[in-house]
Each structure stands twice: as C-alpha cells, then as structure tokens.
PDB file of N, CA and C in Angstrom:
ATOM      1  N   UNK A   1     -48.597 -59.061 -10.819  1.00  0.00           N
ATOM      2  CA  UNK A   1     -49.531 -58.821  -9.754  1.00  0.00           C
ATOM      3  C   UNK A   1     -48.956 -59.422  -8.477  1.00  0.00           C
ATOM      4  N   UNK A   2     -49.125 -58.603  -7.526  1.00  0.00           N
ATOM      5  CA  UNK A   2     -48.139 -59.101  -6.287  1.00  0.00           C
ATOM      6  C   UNK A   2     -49.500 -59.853  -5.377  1.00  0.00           C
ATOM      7  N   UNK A   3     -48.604 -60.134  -4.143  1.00  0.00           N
ATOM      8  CA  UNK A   3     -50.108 -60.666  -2.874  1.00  0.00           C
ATOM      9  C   UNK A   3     -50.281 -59.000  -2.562  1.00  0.00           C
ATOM     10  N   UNK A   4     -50.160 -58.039  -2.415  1.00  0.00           N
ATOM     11  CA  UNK A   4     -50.925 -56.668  -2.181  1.00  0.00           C
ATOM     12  C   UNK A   4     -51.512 -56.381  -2.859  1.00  0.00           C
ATOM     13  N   UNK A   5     -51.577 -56.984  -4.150  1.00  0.00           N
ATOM     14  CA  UNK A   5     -52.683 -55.810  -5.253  1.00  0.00           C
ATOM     15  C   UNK A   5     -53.576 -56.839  -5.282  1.00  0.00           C
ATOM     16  N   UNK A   6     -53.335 -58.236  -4.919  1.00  0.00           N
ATOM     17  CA  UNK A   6     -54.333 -59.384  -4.368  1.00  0.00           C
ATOM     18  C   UNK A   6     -55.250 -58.719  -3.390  1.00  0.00           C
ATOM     19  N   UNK A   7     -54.667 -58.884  -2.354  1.00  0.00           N
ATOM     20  CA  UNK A   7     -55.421 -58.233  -0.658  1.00  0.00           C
ATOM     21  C   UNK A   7     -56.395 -57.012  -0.816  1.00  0.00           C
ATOM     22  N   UNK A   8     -55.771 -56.145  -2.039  1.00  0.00           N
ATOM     23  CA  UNK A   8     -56.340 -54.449  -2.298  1.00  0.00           C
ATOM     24  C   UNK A   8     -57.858 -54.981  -2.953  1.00  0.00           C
ATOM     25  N   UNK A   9     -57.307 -56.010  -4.312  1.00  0.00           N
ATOM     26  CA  UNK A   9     -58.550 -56.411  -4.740  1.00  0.00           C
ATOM     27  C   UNK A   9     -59.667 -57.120  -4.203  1.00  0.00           C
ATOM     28  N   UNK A  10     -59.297 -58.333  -3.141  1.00  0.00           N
ATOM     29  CA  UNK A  10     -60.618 -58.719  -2.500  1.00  0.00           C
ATOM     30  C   UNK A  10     -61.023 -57.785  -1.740  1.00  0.00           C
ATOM     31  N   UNK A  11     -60.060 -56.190  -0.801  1.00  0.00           N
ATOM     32  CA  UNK A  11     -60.885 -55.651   0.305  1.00  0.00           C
ATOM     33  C   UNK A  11     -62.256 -54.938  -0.870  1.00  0.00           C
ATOM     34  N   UNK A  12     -61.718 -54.402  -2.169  1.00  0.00           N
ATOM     35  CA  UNK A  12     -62.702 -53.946  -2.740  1.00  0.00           C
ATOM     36  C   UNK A  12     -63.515 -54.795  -3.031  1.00  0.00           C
ATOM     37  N   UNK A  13     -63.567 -55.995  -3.144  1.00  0.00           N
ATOM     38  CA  UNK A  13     -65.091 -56.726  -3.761  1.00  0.00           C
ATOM     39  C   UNK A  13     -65.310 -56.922  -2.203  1.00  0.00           C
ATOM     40  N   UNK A  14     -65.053 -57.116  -1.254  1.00  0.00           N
ATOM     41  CA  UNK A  14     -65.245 -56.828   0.165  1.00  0.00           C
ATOM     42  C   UNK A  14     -66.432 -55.669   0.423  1.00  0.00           C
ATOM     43  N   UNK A  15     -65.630 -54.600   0.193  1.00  0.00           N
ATOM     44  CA  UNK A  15     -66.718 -53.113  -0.157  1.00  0.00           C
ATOM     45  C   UNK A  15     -67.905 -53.113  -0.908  1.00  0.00           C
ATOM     46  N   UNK A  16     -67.669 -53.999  -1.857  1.00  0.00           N
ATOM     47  CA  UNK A  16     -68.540 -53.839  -2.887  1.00  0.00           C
ATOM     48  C   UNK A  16     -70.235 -54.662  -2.527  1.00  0.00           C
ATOM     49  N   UNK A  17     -69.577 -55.962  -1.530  1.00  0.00           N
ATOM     50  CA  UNK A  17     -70.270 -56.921  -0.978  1.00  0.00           C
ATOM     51  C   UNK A  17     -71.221 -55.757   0.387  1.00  0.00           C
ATOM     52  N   UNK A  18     -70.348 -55.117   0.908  1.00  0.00           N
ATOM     53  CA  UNK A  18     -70.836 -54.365   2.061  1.00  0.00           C
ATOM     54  C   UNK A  18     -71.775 -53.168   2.137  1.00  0.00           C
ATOM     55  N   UNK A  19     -71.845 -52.752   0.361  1.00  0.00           N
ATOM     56  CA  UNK A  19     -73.008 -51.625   0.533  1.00  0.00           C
ATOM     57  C   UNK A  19     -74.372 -51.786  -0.613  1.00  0.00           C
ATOM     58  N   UNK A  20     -74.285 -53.116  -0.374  1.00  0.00           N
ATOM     59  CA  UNK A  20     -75.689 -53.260  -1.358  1.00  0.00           C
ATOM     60  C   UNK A  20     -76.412 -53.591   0.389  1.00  0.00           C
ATOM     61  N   UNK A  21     -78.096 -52.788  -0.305  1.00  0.00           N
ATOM     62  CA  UNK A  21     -78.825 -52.802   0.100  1.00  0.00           C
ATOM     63  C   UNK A  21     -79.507 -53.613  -0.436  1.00  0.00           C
ATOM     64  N   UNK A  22     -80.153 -54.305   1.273  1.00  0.00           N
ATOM     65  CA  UNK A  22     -81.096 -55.606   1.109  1.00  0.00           C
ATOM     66  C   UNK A  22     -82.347 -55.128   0.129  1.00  0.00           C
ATOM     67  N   UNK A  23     -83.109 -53.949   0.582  1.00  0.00           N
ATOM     68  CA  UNK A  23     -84.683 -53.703   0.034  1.00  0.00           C
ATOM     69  C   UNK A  23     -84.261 -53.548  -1.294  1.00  0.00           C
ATOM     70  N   UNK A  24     -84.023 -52.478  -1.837  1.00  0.00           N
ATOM     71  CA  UNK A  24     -83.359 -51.923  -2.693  1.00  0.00           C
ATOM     72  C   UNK A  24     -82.955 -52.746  -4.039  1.00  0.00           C
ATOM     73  N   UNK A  25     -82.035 -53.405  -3.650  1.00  0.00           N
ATOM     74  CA  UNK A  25     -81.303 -54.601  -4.786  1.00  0.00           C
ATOM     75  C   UNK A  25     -81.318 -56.043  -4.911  1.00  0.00           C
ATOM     76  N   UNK A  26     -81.275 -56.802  -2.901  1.00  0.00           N
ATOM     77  CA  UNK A  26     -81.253 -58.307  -3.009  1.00  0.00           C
ATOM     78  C   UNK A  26     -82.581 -58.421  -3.245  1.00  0.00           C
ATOM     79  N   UNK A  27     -83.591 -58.442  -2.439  1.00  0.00           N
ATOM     80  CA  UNK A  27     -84.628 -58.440  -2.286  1.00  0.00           C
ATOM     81  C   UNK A  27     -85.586 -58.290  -3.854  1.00  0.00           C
ATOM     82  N   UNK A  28     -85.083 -57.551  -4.830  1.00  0.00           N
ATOM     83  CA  UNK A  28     -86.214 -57.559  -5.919  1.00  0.00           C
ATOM     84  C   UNK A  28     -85.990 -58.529  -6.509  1.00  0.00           C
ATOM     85  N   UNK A  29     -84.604 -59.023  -6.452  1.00  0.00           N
ATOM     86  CA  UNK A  29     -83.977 -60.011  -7.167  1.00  0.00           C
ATOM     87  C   UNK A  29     -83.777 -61.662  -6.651  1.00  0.00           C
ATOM     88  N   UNK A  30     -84.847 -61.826  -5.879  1.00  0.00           N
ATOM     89  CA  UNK A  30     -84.301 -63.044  -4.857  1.00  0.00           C
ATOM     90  C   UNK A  30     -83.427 -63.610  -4.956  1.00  0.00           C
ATOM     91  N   UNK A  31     -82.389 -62.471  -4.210  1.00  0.00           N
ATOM     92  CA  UNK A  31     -81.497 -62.528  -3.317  1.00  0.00           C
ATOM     93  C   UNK A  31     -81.641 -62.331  -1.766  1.00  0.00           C
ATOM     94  N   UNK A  32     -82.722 -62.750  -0.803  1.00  0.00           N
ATOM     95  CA  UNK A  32     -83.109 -61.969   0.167  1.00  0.00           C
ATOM     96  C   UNK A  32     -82.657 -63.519   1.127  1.00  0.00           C
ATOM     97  N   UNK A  33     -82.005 -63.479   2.298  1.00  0.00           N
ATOM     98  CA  UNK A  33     -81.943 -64.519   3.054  1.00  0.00           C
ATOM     99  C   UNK A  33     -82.792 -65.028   3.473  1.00  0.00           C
ATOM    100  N   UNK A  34     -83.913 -64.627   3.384  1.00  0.00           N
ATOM    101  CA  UNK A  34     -85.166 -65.388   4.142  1.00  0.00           C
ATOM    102  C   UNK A  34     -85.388 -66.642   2.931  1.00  0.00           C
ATOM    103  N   UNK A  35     -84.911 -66.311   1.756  1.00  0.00           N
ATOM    104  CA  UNK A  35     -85.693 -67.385   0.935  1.00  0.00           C
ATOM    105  C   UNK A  35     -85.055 -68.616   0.914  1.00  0.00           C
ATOM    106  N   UNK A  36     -83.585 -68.483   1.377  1.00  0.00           N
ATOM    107  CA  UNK A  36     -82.632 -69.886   1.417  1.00  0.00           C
ATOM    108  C   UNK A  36     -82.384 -70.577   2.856  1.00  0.00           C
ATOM    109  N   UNK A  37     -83.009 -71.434   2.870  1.00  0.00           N
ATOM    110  CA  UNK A  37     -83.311 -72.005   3.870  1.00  0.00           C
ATOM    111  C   UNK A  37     -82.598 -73.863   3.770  1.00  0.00           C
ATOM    112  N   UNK A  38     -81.970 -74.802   4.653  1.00  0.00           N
ATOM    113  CA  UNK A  38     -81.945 -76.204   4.554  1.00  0.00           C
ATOM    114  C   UNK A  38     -80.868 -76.271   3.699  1.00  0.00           C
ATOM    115  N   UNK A  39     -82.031 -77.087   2.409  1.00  0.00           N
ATOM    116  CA  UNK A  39     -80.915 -77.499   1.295  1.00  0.00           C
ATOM    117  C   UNK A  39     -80.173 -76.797   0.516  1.00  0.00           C
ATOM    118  N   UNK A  40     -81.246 -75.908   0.311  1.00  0.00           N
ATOM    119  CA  UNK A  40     -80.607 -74.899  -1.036  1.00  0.00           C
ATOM    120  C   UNK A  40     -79.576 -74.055  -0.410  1.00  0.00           C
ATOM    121  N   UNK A  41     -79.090 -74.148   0.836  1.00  0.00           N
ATOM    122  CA  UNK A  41     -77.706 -73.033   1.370  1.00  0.00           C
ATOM    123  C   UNK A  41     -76.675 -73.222   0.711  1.00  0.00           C
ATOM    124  N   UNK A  42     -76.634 -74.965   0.365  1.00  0.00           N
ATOM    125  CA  UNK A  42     -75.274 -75.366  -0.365  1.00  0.00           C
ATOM    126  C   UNK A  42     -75.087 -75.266  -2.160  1.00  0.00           C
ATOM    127  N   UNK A  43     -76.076 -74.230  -2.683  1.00  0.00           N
ATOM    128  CA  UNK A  43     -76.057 -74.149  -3.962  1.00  0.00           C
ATOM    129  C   UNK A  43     -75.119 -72.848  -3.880  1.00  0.00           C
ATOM    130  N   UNK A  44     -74.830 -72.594  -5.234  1.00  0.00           N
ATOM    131  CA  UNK A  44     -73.721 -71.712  -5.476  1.00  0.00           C
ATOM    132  C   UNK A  44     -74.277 -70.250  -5.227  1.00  0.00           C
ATOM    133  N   UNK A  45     -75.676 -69.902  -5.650  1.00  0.00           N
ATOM    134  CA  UNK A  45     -76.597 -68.723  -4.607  1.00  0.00           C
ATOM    135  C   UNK A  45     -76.727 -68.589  -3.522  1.00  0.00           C
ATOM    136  N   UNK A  46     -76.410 -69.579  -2.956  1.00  0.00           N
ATOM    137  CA  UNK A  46     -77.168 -69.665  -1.075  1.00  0.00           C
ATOM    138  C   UNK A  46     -76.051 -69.031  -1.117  1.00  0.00           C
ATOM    139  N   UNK A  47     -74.542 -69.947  -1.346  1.00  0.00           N
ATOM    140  CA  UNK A  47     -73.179 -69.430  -0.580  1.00  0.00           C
ATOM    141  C   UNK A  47     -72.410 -67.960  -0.929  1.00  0.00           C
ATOM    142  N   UNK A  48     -73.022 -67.243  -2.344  1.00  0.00           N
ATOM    143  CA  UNK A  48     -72.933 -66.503  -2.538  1.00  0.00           C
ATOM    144  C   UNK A  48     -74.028 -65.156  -1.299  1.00  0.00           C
ATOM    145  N   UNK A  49     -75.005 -65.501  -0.992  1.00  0.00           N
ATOM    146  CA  UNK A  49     -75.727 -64.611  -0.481  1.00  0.00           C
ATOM    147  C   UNK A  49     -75.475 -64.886   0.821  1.00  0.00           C
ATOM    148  N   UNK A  50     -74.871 -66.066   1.643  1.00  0.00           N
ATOM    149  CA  UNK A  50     -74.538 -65.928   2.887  1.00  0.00           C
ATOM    150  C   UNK A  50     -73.062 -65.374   2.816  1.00  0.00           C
ATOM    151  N   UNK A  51     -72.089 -65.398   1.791  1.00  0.00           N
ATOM    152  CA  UNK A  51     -71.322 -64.239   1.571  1.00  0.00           C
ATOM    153  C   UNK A  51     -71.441 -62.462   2.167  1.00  0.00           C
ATOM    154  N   UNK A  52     -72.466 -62.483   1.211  1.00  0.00           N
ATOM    155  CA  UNK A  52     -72.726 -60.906   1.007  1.00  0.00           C
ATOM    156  C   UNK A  52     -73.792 -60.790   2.642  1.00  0.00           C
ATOM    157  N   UNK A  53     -73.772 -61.260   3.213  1.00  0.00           N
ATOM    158  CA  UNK A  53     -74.615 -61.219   4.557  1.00  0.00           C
ATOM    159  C   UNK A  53     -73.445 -61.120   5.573  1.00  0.00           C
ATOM    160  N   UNK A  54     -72.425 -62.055   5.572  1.00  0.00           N
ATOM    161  CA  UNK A  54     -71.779 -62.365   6.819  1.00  0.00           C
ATOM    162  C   UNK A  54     -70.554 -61.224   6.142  1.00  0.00           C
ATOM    163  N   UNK A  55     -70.452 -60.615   5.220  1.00  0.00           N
ATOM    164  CA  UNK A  55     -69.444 -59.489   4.901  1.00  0.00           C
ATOM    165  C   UNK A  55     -70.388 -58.243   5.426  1.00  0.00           C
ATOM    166  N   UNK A  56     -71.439 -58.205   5.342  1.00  0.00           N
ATOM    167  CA  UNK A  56     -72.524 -57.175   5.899  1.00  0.00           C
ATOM    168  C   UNK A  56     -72.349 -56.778   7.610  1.00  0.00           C
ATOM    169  N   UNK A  57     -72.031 -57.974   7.914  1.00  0.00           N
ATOM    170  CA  UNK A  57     -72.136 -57.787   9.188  1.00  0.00           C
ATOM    171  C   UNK A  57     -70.986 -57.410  10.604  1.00  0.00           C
ATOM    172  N   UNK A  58     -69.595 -57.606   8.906  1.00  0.00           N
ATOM    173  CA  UNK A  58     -68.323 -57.403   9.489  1.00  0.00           C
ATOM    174  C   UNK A  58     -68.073 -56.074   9.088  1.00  0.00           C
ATOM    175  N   UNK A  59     -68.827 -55.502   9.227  1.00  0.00           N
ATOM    176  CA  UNK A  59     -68.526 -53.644   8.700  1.00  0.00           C
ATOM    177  C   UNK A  59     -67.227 -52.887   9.614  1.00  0.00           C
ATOM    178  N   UNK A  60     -67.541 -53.029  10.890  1.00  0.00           N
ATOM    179  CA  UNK A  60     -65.992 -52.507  11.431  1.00  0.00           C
ATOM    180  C   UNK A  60     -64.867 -53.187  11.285  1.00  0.00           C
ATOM    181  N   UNK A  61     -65.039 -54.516  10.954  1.00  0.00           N
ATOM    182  CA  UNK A  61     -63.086 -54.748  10.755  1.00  0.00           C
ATOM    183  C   UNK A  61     -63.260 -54.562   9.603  1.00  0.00           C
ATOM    184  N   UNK A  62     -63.680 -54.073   8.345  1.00  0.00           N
ATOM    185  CA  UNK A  62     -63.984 -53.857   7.061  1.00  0.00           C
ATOM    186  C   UNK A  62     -63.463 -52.500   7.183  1.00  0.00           C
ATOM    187  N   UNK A  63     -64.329 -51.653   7.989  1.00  0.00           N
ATOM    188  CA  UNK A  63     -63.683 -50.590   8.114  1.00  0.00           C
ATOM    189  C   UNK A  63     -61.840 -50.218   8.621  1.00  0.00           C
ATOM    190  N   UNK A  64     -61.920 -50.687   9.571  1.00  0.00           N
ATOM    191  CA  UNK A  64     -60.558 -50.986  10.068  1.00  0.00           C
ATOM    192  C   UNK A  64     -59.672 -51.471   8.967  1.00  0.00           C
ATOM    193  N   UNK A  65     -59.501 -52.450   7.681  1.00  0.00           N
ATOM    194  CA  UNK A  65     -59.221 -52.940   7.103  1.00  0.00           C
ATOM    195  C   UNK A  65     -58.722 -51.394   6.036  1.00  0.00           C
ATOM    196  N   UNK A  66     -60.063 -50.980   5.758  1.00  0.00           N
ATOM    197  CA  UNK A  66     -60.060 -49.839   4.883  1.00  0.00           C
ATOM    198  C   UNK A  66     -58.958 -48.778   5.466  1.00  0.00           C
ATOM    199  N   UNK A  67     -58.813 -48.411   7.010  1.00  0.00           N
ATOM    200  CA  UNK A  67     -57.698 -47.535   7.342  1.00  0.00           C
ATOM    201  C   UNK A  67     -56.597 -48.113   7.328  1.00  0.00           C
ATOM    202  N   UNK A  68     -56.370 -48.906   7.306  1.00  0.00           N
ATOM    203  CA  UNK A  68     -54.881 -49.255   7.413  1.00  0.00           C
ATOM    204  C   UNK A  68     -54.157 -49.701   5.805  1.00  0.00           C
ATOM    205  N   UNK A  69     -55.455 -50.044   5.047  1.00  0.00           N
ATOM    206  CA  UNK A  69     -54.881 -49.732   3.655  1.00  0.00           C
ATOM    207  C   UNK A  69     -54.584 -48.759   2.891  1.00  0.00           C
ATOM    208  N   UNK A  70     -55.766 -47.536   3.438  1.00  0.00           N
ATOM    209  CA  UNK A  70     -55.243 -46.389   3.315  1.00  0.00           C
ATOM    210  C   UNK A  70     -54.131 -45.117   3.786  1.00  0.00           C
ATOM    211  N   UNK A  71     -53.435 -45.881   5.303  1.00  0.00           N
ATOM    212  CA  UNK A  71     -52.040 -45.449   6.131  1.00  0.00           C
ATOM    213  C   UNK A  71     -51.263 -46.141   5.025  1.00  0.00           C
ATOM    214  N   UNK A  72     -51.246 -47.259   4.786  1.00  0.00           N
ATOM    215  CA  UNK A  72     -50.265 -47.914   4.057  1.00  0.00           C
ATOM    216  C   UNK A  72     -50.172 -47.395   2.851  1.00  0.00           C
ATOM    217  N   UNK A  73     -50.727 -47.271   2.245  1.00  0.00           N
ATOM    218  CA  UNK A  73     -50.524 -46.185   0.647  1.00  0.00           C
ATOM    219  C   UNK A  73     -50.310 -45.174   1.070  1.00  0.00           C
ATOM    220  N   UNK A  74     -50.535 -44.241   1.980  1.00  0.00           N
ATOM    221  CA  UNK A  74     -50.287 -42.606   2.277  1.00  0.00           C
ATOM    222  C   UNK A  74     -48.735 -42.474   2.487  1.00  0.00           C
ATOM    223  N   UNK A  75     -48.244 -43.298   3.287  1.00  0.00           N
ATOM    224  CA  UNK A  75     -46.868 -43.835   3.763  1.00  0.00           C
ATOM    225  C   UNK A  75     -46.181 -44.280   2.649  1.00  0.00           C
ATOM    226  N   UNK A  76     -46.469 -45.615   1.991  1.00  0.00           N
ATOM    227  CA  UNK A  76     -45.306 -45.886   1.065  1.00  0.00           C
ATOM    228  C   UNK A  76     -45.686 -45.352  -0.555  1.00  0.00           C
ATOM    229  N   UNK A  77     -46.419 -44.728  -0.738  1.00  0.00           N
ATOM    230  CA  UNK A  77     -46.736 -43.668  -2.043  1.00  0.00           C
ATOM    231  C   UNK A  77     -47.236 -44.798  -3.044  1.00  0.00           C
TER     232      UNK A  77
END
C-alpha cells in the first residue's frame, strides 16, 4: 500500500463523511450537534461528530480534491 492509495482512501471516508444527512441519519441517532455541548466535545462521539460537521462544511475543496484525483487517474491509468 503506497501514500496514494493512503490519500485515495481517506478522500473516500472524506466522501463518505460528506453525504450523510443530518435529519435523515445523525439526528435519529444522536448524532445531531446540538446535543454536544462543553464537556462532552472531548469524548470520542463529540470528536467524531465535529468530524463529520467540519468535513460537511468543506464540500468545495472536497470537491476540488475529488477532480484532481480523478485528472490524476485519467492521466496516469
């Protein structure tokens, strides 16, 4: 496994982080940011769900990320 099939694999859990819907999925499951507040940010849920929030919110260099991984495979096969 090289550092590219590294980089390939976090942009996908990247992706994966970027199209869950709040109503839908966090939210039934409290996972919803409103509920972690203070202390509990530093539990292994808080930092997981301010994860999947602050990857939410980076959607264009995510995107951007996504074209140039996909020039780069089109190019070197």
């Amino acid at each position: 496994m090289g550092f590219w099939t590294l980089l390939e694999g976090c942009l996908l859990l990247a992706n994966a982080f970027a199209i869950l819907n709040e109503e839908r999925f966090l939210v039934p499951r409290g996972w919803s940011f409103q509920e972690f507040s203070g202390v509990r940010r530093t539990s292994l849920k808080g930092q997981l769900i301010g994860l999947i929030y602050a990857v939410q919110y980076m959607r264009i260099p995510l995107m951007a990320a996504n074209t140039i991984v996909i020039v780069v495979k089109l190019v070197s096969g």
